[in-house]
PDB file of N, CA and C in Angstrom:
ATOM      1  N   UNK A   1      24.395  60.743  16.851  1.00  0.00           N
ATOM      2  CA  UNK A   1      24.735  59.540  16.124  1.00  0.00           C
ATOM      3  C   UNK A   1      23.685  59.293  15.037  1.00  0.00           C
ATOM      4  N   UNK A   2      23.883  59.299  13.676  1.00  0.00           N
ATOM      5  CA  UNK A   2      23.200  58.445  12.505  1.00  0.00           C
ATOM      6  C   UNK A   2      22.744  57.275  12.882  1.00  0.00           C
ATOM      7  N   UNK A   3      21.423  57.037  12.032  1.00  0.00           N
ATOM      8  CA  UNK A   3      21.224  55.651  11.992  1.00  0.00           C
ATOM      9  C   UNK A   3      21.193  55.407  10.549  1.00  0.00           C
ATOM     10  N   UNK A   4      22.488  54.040  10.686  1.00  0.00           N
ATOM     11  CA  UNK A   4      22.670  53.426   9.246  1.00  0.00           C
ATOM     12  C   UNK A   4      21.619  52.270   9.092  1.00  0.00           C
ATOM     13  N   UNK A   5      21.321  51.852   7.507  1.00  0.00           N
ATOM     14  CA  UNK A   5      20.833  50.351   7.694  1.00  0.00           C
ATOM     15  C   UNK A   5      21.245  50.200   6.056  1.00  0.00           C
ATOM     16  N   UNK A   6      21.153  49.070   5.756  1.00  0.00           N
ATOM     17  CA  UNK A   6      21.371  48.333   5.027  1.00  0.00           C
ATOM     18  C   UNK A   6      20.151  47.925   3.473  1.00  0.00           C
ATOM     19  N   UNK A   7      20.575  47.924   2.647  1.00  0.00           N
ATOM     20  CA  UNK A   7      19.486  48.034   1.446  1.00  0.00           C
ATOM     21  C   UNK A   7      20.078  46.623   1.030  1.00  0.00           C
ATOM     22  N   UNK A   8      18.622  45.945   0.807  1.00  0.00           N
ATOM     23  CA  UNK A   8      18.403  44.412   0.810  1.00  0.00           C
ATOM     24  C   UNK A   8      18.244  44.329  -0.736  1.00  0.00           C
ATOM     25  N   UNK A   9      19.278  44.981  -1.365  1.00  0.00           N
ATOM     26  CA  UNK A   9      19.259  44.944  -2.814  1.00  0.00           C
ATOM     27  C   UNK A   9      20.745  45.284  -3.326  1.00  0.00           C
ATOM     28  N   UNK A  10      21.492  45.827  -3.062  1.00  0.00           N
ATOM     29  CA  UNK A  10      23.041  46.281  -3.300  1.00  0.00           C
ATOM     30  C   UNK A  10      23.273  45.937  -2.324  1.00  0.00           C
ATOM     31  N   UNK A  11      23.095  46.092  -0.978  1.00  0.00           N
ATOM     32  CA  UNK A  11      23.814  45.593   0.396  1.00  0.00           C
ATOM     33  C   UNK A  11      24.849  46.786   0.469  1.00  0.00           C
ATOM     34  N   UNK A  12      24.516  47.978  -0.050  1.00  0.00           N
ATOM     35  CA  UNK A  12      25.008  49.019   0.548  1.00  0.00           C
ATOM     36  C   UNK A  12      24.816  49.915   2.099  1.00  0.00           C
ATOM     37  N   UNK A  13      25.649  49.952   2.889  1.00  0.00           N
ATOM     38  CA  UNK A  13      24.987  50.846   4.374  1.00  0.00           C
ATOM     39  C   UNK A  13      25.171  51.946   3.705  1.00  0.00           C
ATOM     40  N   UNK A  14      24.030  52.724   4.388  1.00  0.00           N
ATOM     41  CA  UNK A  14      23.453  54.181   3.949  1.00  0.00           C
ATOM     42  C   UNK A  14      22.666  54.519   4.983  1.00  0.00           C
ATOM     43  N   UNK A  15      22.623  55.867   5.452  1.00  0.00           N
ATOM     44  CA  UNK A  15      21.835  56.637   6.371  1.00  0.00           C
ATOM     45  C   UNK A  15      20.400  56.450   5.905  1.00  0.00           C
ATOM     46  N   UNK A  16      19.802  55.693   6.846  1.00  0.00           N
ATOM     47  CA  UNK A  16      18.319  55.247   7.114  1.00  0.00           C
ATOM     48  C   UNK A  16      17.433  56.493   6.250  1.00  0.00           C
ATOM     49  N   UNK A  17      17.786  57.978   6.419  1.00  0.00           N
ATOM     50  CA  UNK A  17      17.322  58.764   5.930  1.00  0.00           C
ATOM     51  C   UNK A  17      17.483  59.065   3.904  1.00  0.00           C
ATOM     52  N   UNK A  18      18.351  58.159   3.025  1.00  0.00           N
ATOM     53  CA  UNK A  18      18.449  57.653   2.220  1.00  0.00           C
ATOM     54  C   UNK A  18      17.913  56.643   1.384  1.00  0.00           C
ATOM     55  N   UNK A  19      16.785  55.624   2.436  1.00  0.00           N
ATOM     56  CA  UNK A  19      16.619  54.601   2.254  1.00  0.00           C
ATOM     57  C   UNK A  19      14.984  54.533   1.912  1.00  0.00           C
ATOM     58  N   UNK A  20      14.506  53.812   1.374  1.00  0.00           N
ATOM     59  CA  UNK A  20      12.647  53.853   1.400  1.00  0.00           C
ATOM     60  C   UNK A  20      12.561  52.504   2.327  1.00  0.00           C
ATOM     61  N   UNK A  21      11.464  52.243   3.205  1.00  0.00           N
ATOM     62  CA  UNK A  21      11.233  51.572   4.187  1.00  0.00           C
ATOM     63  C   UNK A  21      10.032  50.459   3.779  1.00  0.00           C
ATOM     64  N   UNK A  22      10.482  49.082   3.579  1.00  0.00           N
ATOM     65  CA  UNK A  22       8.886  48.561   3.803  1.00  0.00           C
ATOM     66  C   UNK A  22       9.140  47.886   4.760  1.00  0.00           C
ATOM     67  N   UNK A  23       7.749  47.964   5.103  1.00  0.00           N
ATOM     68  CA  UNK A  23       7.416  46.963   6.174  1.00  0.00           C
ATOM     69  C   UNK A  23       6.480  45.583   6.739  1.00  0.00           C
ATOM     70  N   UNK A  24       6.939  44.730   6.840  1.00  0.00           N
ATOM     71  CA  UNK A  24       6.108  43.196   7.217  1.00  0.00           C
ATOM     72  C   UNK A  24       5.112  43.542   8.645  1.00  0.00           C
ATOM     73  N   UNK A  25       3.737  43.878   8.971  1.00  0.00           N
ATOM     74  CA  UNK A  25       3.091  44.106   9.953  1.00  0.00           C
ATOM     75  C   UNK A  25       2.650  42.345  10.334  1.00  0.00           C
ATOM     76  N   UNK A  26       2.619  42.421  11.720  1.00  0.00           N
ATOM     77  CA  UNK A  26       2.569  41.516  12.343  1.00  0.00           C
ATOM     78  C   UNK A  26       1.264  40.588  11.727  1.00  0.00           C
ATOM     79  N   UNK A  27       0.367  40.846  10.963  1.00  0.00           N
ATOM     80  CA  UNK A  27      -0.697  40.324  10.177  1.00  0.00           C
ATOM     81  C   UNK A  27      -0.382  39.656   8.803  1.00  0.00           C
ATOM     82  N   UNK A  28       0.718  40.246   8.492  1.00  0.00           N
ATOM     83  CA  UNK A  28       1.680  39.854   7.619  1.00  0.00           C
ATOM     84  C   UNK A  28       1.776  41.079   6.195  1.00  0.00           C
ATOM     85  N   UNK A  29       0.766  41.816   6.274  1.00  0.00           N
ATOM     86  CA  UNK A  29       0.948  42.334   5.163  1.00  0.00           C
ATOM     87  C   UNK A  29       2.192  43.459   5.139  1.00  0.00           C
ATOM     88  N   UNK A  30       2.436  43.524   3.344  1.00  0.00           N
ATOM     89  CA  UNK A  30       3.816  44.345   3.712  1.00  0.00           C
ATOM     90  C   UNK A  30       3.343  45.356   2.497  1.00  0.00           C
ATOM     91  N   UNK A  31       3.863  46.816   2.866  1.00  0.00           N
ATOM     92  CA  UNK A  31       3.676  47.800   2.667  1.00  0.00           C
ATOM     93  C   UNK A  31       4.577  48.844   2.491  1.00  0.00           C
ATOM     94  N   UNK A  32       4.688  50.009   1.960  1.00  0.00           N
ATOM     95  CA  UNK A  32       5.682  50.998   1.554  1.00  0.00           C
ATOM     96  C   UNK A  32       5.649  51.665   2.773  1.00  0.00           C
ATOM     97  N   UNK A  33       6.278  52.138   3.433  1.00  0.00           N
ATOM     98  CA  UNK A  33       6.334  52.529   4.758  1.00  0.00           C
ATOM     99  C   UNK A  33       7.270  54.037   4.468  1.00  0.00           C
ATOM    100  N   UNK A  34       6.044  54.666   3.737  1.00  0.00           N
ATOM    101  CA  UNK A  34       6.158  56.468   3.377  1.00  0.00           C
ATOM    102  C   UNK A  34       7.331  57.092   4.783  1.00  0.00           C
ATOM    103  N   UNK A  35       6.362  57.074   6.121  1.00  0.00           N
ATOM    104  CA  UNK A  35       6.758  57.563   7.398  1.00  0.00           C
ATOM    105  C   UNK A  35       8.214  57.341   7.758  1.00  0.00           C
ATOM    106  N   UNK A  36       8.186  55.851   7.666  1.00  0.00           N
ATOM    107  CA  UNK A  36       9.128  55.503   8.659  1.00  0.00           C
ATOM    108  C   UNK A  36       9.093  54.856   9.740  1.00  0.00           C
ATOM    109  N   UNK A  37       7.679  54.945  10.054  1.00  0.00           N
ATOM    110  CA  UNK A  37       7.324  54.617  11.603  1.00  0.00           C
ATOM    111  C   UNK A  37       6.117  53.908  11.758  1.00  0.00           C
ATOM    112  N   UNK A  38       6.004  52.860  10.627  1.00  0.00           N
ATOM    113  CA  UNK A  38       5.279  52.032  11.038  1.00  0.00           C
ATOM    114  C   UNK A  38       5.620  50.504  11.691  1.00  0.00           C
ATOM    115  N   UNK A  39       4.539  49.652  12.577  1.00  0.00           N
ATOM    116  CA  UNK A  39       4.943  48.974  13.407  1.00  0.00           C
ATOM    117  C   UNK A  39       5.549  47.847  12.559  1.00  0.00           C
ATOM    118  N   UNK A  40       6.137  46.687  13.330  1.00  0.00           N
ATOM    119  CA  UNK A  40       6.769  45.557  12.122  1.00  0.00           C
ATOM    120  C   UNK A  40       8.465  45.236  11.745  1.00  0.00           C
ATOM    121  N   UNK A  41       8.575  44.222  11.043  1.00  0.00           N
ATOM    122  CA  UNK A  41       9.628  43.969  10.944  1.00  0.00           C
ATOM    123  C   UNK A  41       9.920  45.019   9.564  1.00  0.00           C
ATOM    124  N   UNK A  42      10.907  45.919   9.143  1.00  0.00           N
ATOM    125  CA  UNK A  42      11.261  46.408   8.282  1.00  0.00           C
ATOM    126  C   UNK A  42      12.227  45.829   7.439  1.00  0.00           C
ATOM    127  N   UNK A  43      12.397  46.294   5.972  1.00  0.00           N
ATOM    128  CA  UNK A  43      13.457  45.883   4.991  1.00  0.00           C
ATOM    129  C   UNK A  43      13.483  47.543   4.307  1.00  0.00           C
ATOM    130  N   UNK A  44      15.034  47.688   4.156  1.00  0.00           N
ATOM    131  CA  UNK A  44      15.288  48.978   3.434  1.00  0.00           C
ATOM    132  C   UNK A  44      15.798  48.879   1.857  1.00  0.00           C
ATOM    133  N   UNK A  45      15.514  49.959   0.809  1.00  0.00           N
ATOM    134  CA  UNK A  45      16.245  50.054  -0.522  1.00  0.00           C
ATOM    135  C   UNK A  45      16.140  51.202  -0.466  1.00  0.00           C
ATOM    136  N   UNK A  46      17.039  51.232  -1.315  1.00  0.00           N
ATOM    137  CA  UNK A  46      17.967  52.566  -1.627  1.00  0.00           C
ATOM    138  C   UNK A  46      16.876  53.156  -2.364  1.00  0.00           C
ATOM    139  N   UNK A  47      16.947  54.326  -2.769  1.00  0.00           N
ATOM    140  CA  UNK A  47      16.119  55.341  -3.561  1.00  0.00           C
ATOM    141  C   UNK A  47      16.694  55.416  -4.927  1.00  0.00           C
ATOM    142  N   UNK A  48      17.960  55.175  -4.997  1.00  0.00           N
ATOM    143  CA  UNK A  48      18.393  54.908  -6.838  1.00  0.00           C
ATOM    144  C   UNK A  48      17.179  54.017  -7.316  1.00  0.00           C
ATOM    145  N   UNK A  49      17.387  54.581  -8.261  1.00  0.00           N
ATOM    146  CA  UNK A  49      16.012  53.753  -9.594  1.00  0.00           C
ATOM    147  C   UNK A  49      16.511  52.208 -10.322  1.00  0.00           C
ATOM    148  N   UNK A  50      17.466  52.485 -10.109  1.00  0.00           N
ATOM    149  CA  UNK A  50      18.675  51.019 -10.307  1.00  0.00           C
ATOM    150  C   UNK A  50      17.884  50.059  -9.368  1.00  0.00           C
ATOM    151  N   UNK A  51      18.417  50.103  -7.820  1.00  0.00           N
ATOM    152  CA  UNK A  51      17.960  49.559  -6.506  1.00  0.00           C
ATOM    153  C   UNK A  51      16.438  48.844  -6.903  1.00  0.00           C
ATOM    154  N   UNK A  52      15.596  50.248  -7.315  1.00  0.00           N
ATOM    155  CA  UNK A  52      14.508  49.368  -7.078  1.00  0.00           C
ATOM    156  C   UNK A  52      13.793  48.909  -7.949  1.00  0.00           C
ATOM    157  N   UNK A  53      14.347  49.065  -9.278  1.00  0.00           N
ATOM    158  CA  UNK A  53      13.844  48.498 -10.325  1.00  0.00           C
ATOM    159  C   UNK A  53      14.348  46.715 -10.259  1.00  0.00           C
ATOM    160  N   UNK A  54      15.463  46.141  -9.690  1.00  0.00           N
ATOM    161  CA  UNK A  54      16.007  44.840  -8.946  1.00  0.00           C
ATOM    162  C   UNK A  54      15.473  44.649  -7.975  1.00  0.00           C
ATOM    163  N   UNK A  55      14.638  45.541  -7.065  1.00  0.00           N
ATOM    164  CA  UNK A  55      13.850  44.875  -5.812  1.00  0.00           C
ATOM    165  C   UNK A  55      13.174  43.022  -6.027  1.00  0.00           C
ATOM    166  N   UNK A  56      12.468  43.042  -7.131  1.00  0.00           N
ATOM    167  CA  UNK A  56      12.041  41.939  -6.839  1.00  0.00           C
ATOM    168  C   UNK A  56      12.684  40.866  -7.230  1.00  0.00           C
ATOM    169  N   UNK A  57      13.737  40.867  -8.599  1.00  0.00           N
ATOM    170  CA  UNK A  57      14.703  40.247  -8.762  1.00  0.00           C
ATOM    171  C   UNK A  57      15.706  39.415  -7.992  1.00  0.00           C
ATOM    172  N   UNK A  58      16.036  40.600  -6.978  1.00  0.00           N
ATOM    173  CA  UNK A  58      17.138  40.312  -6.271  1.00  0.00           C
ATOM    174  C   UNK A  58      16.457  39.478  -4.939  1.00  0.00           C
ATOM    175  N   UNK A  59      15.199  39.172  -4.531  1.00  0.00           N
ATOM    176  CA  UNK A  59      14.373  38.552  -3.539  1.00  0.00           C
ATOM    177  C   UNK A  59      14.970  39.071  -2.253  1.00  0.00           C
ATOM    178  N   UNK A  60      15.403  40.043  -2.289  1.00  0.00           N
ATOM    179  CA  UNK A  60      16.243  40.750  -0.964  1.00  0.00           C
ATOM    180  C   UNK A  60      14.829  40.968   0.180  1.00  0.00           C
ATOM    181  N   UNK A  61      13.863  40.908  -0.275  1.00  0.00           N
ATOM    182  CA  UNK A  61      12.442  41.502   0.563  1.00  0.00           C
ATOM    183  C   UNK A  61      12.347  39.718   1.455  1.00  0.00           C
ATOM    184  N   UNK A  62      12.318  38.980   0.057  1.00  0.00           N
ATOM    185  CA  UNK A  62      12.039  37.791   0.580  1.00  0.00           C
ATOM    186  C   UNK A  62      12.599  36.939   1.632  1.00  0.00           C
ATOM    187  N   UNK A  63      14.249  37.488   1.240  1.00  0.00           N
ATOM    188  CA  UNK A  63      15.170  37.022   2.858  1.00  0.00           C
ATOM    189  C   UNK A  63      14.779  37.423   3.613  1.00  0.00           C
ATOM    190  N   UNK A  64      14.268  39.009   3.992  1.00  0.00           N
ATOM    191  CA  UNK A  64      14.727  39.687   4.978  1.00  0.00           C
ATOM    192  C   UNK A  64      13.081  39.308   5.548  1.00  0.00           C
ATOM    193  N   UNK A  65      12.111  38.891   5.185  1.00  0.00           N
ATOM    194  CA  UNK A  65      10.598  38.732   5.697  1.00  0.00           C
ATOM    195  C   UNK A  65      10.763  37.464   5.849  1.00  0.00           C
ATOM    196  N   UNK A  66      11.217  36.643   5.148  1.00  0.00           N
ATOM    197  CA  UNK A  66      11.181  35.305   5.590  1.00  0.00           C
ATOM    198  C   UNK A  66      10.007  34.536   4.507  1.00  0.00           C
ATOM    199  N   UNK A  67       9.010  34.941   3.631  1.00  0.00           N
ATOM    200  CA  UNK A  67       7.895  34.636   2.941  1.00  0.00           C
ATOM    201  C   UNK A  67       8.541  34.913   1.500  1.00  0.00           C
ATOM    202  N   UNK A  68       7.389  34.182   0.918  1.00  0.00           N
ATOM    203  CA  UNK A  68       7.222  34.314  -0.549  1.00  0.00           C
ATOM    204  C   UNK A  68       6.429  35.612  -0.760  1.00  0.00           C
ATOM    205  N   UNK A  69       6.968  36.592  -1.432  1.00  0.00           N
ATOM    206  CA  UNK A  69       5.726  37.973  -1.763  1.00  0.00           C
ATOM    207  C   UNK A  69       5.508  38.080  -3.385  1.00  0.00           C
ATOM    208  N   UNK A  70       3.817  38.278  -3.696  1.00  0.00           N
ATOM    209  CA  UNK A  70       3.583  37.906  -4.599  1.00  0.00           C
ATOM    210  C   UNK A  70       3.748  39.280  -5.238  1.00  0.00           C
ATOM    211  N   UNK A  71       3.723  39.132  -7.115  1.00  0.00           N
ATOM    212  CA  UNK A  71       3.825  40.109  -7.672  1.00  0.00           C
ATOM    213  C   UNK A  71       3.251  41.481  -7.585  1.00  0.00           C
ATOM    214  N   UNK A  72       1.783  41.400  -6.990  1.00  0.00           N
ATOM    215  CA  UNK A  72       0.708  42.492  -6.817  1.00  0.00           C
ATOM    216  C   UNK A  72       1.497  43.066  -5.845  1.00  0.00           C
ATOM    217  N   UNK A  73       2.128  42.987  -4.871  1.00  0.00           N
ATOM    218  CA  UNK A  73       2.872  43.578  -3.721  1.00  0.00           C
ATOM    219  C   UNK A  73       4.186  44.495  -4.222  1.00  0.00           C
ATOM    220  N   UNK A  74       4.708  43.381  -4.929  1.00  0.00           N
ATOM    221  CA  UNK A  74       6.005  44.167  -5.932  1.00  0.00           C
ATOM    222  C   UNK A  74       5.023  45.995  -6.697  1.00  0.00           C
ATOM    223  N   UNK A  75       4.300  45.084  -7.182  1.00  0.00           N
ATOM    224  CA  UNK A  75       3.904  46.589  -7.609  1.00  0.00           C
ATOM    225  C   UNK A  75       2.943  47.456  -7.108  1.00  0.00           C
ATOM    226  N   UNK A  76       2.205  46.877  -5.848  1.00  0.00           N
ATOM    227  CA  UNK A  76       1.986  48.187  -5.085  1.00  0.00           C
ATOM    228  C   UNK A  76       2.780  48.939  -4.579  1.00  0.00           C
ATOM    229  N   UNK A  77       4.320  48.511  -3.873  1.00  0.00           N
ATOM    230  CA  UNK A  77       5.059  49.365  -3.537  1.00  0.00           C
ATOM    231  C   UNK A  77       5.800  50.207  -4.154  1.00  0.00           C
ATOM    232  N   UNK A  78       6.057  49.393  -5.885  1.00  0.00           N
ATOM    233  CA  UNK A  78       6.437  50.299  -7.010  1.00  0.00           C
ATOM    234  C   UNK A  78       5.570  51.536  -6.618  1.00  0.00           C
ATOM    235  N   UNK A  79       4.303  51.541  -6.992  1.00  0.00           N
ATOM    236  CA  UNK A  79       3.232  52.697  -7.409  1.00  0.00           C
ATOM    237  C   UNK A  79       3.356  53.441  -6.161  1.00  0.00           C
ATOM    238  N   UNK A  80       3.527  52.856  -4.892  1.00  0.00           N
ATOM    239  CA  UNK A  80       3.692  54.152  -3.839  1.00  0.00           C
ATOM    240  C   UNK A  80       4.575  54.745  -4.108  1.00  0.00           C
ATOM    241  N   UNK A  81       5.818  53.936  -4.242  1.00  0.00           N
ATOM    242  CA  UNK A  81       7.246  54.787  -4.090  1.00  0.00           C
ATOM    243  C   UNK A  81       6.857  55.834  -5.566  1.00  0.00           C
ATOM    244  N   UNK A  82       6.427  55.894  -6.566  1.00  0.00           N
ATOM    245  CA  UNK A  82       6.773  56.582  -7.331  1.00  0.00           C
ATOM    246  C   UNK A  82       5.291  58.033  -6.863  1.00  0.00           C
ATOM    247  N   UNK A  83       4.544  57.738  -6.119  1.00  0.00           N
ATOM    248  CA  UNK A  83       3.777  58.840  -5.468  1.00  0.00           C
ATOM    249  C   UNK A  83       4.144  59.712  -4.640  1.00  0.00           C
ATOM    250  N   UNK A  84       5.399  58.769  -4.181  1.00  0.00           N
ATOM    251  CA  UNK A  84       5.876  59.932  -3.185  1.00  0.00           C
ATOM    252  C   UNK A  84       7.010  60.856  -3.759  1.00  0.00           C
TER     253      UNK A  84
END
């Protein structure tokens, strides 16, 4: 069985393996979650350049964490995702 999830930016389901992962750690900070497997509440986007160029636009991070996330965050996870 696949695991689907959901991208908090189109609200498209897509195989988890499609998706880039961040994650809210119980300390609160949130992070590009390269692995997959870090601890925390997660939010998924799609890997189209569309998706995540609207990440912060669309506040899809912000529903799904529940917080306000400030701009420096928006673009640390920009700069990971484009490292990997």
């Amino acid at each position: 069985m696949k695991n689907f999830r959901k991208c908090v930016v189109c609200g498209e389901v897509k195989e988890k393996s499609g998706l880039f992962r961040i994650a809210r750690q119980k300390t609160g900070e949130i992070l590009f979650d390269q692995q997959g497997k870090e601890p925390g509440r997660g939010a998924y986007v799609c890997r189209d350049a569309a998706c995540r160029g609207k990440l912060k636009k669309a506040r899809g991070l912000e529903r799904s964490f529940r917080t306000r996330i400030p701009d420096e965050v928006y673009e640390r996870i920009e700069k990971s995702i484009h490292e990997t």
